[in-house]
Protein backbone atom coordinates (compact mmCIF):
# COMPACT_ATOMS: atom_id res chain seq x y z
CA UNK A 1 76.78 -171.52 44.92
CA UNK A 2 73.41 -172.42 45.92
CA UNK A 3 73.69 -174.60 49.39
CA UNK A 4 71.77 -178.41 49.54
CA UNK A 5 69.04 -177.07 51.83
CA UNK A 6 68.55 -174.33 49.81
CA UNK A 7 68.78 -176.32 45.79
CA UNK A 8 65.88 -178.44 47.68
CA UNK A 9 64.30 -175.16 48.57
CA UNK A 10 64.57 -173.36 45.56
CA UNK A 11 63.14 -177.24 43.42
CA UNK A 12 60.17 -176.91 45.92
CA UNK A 13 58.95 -173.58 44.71
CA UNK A 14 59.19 -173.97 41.29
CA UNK A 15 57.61 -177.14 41.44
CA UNK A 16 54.74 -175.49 43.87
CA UNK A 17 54.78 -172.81 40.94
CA UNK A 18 54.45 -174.96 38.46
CA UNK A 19 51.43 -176.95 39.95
CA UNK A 20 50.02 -173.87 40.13
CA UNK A 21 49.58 -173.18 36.60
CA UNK A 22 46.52 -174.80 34.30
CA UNK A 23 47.54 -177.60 32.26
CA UNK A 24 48.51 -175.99 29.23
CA UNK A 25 50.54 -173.04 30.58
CA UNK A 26 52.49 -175.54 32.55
CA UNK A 27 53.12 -178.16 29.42
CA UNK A 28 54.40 -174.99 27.33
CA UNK A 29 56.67 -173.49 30.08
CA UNK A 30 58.10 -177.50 30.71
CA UNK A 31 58.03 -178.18 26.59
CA UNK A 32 60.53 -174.80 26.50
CA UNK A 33 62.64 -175.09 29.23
CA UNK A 34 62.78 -178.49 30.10
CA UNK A 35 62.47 -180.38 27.34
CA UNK A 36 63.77 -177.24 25.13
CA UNK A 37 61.38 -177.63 22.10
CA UNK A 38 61.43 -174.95 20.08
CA UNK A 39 58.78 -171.79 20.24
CA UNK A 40 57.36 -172.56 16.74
CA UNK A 41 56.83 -176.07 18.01
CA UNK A 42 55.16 -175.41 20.84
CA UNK A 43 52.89 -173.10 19.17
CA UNK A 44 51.98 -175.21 16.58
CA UNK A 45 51.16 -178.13 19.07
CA UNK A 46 48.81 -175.93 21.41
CA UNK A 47 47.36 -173.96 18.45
CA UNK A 48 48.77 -170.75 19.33
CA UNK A 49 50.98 -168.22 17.35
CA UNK A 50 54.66 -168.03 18.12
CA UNK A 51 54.42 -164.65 19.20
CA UNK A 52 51.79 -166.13 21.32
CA UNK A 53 53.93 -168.29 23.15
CA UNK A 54 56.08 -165.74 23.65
CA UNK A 55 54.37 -163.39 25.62
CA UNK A 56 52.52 -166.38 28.09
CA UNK A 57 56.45 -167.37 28.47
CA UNK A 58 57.67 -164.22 29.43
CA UNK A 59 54.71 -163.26 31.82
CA UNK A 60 55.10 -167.30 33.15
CA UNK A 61 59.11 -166.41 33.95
CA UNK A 62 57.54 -162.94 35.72
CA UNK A 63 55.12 -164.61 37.65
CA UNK A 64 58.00 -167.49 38.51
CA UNK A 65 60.44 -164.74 39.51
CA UNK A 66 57.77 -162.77 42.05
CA UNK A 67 56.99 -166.34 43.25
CA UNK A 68 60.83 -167.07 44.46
CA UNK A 69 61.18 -163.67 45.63
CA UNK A 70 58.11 -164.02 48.05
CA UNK A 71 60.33 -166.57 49.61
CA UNK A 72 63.59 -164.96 49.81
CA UNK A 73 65.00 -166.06 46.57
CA UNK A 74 66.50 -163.17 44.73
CA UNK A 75 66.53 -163.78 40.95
């Protein structure tokens, strides 16, 4: 299990992550795994095809996962 120091760590980067991203990447990647709305939703509220959504996900959760690694998190 994940120590205090490090849980804070670890919320730190992702949220330093996540201000990174523009607007709408950021609202898609929250609307899916924070608020867990479905793919089809999402893409139908931004305009974008499911398949779409997928791919800016995945490459989002790639990006996210070289982030924590810079900084010693192995995921």
């Amino acid at each position: 299990s994940i120590s205090d120091d490090r849980s804070d760590e670890l919320t730190e980067y992702i949220n330093e992550y996540l201000s990174m991203l523009p607007r709408d990447k950021r609202a898609v990647f929250l609307g899916r795994y924070w608020y867990f709305y479905e793919v089809a939703d999402l893409a139908r509220a931004y305009g974008m095809t499911a398949n779409t959504v997928y791919v800016k996900l995945h490459r989002m959760r790639e990006r996210l996962r070289d982030h924590l690694t810079e900084r010693g998190f192995s995921v």
